[in-house]
Structure formats: C-alpha cells, structure tokens
N, C-alpha and C. Protein backbone atom coordinates (compact mmCIF):
# COMPACT_ATOMS: atom_id res chain seq x y z
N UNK A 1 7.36 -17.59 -14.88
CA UNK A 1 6.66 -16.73 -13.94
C UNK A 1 6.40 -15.38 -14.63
N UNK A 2 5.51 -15.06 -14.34
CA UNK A 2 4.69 -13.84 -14.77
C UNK A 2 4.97 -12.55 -13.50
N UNK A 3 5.20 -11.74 -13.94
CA UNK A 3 5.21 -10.02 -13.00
C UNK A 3 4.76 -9.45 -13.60
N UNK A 4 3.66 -8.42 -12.56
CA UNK A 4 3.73 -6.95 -13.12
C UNK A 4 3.95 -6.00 -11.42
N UNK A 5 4.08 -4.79 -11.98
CA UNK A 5 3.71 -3.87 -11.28
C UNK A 5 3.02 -2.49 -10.97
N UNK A 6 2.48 -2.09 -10.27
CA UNK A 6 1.28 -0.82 -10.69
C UNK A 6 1.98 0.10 -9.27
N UNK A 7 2.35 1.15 -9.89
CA UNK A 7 2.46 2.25 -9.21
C UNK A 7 1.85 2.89 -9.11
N UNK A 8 1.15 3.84 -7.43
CA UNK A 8 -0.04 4.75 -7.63
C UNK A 8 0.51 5.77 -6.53
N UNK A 9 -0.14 6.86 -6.51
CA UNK A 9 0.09 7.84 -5.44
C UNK A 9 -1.60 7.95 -4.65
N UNK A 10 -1.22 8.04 -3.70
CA UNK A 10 -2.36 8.23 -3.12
C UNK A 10 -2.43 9.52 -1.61
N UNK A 11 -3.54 10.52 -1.18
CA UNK A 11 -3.04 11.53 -0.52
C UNK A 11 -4.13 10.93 0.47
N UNK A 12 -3.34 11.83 1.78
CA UNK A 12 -4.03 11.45 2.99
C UNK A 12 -3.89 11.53 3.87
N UNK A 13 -4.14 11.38 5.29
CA UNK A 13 -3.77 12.15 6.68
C UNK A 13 -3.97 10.70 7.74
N UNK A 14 -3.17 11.56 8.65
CA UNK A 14 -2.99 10.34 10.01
C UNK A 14 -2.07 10.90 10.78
N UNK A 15 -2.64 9.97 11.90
CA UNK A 15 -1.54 10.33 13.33
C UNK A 15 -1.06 9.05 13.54
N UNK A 16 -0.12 8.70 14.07
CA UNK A 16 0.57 7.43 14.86
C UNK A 16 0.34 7.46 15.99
N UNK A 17 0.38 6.59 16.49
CA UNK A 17 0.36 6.34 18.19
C UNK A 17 1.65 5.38 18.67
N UNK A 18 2.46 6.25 18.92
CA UNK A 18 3.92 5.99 19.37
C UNK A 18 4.45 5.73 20.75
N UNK A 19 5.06 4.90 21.14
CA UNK A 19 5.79 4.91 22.65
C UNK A 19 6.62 5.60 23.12
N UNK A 20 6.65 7.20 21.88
CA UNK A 20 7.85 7.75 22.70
C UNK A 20 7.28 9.52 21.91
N UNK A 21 7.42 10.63 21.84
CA UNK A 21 7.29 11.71 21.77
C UNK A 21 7.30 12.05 20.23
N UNK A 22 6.40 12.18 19.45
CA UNK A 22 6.94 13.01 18.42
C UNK A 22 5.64 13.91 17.83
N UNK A 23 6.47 14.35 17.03
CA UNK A 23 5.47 15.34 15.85
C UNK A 23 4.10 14.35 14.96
N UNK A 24 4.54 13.31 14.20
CA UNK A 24 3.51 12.26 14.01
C UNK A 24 2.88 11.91 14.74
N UNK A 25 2.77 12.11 16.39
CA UNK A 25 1.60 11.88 16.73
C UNK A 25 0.73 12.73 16.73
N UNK A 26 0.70 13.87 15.69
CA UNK A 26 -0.47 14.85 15.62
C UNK A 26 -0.60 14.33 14.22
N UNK A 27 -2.14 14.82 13.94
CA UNK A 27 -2.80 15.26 12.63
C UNK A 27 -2.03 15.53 11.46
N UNK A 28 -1.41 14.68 10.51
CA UNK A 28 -0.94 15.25 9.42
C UNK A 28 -0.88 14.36 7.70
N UNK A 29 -0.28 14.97 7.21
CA UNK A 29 -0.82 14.19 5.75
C UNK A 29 0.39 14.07 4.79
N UNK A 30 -0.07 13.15 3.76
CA UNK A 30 1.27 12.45 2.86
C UNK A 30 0.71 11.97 1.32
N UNK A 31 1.54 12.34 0.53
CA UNK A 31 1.26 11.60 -0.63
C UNK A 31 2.17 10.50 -0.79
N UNK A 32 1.39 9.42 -1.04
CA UNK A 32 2.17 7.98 -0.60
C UNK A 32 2.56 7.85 -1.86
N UNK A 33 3.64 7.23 -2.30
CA UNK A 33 3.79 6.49 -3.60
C UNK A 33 3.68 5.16 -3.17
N UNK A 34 2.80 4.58 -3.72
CA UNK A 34 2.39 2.98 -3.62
C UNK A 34 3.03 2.28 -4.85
N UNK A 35 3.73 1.16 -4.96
CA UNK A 35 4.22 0.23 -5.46
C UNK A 35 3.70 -1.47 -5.00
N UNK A 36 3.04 -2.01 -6.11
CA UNK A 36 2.46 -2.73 -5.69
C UNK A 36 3.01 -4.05 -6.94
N UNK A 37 3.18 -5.01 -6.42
CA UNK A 37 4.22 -6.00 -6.98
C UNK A 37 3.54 -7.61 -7.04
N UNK A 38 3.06 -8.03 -8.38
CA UNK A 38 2.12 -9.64 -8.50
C UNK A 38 2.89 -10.35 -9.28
N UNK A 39 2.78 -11.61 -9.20
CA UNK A 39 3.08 -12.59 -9.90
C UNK A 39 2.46 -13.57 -9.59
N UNK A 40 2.56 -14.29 -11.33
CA UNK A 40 1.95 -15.60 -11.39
C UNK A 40 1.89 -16.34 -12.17
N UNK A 41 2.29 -17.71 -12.16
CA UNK A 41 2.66 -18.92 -12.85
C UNK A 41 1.77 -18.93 -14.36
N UNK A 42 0.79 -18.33 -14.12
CA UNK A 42 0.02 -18.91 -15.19
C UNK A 42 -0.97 -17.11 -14.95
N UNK A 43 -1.35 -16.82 -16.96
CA UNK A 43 -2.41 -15.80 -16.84
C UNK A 43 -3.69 -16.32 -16.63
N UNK A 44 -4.49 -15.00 -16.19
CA UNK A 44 -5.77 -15.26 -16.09
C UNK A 44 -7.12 -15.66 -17.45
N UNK A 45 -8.23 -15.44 -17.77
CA UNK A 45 -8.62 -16.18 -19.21
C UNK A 45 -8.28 -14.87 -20.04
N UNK A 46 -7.82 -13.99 -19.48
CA UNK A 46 -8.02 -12.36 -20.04
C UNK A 46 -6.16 -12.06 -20.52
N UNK A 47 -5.56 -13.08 -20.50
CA UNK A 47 -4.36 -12.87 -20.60
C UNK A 47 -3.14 -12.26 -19.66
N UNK A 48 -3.91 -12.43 -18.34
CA UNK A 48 -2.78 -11.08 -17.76
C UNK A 48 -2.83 -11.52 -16.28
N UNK A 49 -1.77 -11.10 -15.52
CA UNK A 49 -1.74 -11.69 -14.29
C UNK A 49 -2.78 -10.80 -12.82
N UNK A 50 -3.05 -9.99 -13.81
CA UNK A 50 -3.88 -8.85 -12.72
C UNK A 50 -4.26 -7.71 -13.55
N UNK A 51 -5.63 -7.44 -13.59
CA UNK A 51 -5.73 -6.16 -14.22
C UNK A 51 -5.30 -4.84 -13.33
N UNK A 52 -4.37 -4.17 -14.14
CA UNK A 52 -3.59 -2.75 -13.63
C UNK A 52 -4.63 -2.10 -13.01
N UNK A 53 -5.65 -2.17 -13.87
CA UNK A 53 -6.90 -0.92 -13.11
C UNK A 53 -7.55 -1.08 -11.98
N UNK A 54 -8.20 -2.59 -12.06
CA UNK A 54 -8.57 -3.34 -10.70
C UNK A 54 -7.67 -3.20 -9.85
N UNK A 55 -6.26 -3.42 -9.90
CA UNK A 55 -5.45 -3.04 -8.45
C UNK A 55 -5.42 -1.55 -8.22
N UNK A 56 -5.65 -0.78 -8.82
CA UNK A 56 -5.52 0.42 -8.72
C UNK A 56 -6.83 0.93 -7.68
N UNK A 57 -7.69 0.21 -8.48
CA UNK A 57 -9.18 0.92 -7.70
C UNK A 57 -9.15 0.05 -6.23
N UNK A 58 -8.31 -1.23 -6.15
CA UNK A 58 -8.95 -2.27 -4.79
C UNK A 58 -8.11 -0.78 -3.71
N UNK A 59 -7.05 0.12 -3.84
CA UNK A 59 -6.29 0.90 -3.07
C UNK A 59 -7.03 2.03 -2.73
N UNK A 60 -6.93 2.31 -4.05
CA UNK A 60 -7.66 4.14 -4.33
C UNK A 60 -9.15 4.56 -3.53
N UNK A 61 -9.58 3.56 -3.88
CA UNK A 61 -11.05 3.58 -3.11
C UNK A 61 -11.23 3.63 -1.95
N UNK A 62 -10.02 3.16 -1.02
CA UNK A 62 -10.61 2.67 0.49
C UNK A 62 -9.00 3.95 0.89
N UNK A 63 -8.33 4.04 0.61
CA UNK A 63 -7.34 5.21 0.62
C UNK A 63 -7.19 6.38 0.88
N UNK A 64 -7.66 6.90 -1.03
CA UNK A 64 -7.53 8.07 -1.17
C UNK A 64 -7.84 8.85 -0.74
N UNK A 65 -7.47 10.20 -0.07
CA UNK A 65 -8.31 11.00 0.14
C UNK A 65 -8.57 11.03 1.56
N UNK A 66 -8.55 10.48 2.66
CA UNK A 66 -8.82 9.72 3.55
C UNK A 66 -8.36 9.98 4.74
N UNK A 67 -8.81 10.08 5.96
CA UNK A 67 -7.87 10.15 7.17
C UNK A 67 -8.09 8.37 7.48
N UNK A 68 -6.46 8.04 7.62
CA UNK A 68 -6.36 6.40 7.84
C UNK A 68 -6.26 6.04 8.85
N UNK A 69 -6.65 6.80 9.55
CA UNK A 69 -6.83 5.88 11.15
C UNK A 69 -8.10 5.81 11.33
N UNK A 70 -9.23 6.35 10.52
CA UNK A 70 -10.42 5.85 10.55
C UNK A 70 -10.88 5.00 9.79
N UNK A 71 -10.30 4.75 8.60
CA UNK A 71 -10.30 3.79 7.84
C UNK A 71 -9.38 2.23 7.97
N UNK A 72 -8.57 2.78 8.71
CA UNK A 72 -7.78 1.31 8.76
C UNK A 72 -7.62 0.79 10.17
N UNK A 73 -7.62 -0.55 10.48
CA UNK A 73 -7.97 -1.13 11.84
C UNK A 73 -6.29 -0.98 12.55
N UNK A 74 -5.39 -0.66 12.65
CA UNK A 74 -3.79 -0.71 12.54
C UNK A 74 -3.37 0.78 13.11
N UNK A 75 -2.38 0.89 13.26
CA UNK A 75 -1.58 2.26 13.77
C UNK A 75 -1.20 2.16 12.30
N UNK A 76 -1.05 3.08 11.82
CA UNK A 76 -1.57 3.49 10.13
C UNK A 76 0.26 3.66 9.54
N UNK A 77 0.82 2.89 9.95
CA UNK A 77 2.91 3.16 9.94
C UNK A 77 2.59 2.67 8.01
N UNK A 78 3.76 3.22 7.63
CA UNK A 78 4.13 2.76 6.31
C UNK A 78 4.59 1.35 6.17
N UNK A 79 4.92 0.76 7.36
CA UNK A 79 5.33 -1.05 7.60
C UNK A 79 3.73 -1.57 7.20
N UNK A 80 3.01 -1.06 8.53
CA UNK A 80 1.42 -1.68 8.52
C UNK A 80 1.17 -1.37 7.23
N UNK A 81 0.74 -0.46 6.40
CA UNK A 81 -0.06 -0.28 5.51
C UNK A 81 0.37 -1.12 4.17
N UNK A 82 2.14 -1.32 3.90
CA UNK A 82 2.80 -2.63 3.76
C UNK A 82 2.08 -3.31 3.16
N UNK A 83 1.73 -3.91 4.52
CA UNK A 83 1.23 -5.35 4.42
C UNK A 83 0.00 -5.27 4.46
N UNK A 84 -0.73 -4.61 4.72
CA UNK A 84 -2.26 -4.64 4.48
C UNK A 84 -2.76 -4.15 2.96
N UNK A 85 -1.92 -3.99 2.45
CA UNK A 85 -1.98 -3.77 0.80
C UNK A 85 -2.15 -4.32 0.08
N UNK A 86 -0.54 -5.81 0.66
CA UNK A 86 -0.15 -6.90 0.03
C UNK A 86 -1.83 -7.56 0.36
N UNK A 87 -1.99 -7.85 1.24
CA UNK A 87 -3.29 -8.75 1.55
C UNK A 87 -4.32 -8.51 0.88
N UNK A 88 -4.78 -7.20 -0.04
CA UNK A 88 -5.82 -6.87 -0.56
C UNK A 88 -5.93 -7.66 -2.35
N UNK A 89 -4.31 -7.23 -2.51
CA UNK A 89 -4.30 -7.49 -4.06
C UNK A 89 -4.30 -9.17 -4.05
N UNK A 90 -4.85 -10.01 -5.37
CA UNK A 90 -4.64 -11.70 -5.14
C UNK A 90 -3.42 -11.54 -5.86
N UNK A 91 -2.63 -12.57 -5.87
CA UNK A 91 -0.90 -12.65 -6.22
C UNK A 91 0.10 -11.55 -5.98
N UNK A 92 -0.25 -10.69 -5.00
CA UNK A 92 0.58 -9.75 -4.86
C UNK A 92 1.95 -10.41 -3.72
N UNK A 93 3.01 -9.82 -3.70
CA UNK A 93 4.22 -10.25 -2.75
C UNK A 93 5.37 -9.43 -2.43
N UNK A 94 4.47 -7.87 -2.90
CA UNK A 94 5.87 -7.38 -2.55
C UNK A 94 4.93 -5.60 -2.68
N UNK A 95 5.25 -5.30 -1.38
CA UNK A 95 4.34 -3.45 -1.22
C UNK A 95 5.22 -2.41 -0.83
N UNK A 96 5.64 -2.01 -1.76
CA UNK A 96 7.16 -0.63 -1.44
C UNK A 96 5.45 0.78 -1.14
N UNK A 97 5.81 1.13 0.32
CA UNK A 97 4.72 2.82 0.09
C UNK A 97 5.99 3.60 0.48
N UNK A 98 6.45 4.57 -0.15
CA UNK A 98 7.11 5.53 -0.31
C UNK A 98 6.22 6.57 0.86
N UNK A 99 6.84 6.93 2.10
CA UNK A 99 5.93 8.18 2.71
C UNK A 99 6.39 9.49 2.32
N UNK A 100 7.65 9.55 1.84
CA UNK A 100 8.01 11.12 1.36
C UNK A 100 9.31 10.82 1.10
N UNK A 101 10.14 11.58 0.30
CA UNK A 101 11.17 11.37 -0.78
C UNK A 101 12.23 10.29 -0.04
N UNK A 102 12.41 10.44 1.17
CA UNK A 102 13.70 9.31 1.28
C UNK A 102 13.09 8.45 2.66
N UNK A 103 12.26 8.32 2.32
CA UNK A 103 11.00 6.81 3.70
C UNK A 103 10.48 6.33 2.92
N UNK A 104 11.12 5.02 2.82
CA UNK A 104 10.50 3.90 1.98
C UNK A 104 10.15 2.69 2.67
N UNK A 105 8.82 2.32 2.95
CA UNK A 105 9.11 0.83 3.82
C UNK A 105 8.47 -0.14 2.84
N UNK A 106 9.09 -1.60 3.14
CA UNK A 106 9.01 -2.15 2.13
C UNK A 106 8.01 -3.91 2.68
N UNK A 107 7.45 -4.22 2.21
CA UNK A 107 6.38 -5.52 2.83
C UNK A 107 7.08 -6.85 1.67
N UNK A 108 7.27 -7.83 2.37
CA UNK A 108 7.32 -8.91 1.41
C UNK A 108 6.93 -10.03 1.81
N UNK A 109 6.33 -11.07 0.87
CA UNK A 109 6.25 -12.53 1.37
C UNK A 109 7.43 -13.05 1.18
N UNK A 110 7.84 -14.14 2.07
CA UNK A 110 8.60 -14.90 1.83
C UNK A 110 8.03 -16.39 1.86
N UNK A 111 8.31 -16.59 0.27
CA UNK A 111 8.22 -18.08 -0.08
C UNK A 111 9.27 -19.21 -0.22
C-alpha cells in the first residue's frame, strides 16, 4: 500500500448554526490546517498515488479565502468540512482540519 499526505492551511470565515447559544454563531474566521490523507494499492501511470498539487488546488480553490457558508451546502463544523474534503480527493481516507491550536476534528473511512 501506497500513502501520502498533503498538508495545507487555508483562511476563512463562517458562522454555525447551533441548538444552543454561542459566540460561533456570529461572523468569524480561521486559518484551518488541513491534513489530507490517500492511499493506494497501486500508482498512477505518473508514478504516484495523487499529485500533491492537484489535491492542493481541488481545496484551495473552492476554500480559500472564502466565507463557507456560502460556499458549502452543510453547517460549515470542522466534523462537516471533514468529510466533505475526504469526498473531494479520489483515494483519500482520512481529513484531520485543525480549527485553531488545540480543535482538531478528525474524518475517516472505515474499511
């Protein structure tokens, strides 16, 4: 089995929509550390299980920069965004987004 992984930061704003009172449900912003995690049995004709850059740009592009509740169909939580990460990259199985030094949520397949 083949791994890699591509770490990226990405900046950006959002509110939650919560069942109970807080400060996140206003307007505010984060530099995410994205960790993004592939594998696969076999490389591609290019030698490699994913090009680093291509995963970089499938994030950065629709991301960066960004208020994510207009961009993303989801209550924009570090769980959701998770897994809507994992779903973008092909062989990906595992999405650590870091929201700020000690909030880490973590997405995995289980096979």
């Amino acid at each position: 089995m083949y791994y890699i992984k591509k770490r990226m930061e990405i900046a950006g704003c959002h509110s939650l929509t919560l069942s109970y009172p807080s400060k996140c449900s206003r307007l505010h912003g984060h530099n995410w550390i994205i960790s993004i995690c592939c594998k696969s049995k076999e490389l591609n004709a290019d030698g490699m299980v994913a090009d680093f850059t291509e995963v970089k740009e499938r994030i950065q592009s629709q991301l960066d920069h960004a208020n994510l509740n207009e961009v993303l169909p989801f209550n924009s939580t570090a769980e959701n965004m998770a897994r809507w990460i994992c779903e973008q990259i092909p062989h990906c199985y595992r999405v650590e987004v870091q929201e700020s030094e000690g909030n880490v949520a973590i997405y995995e397949i289980d096979e």
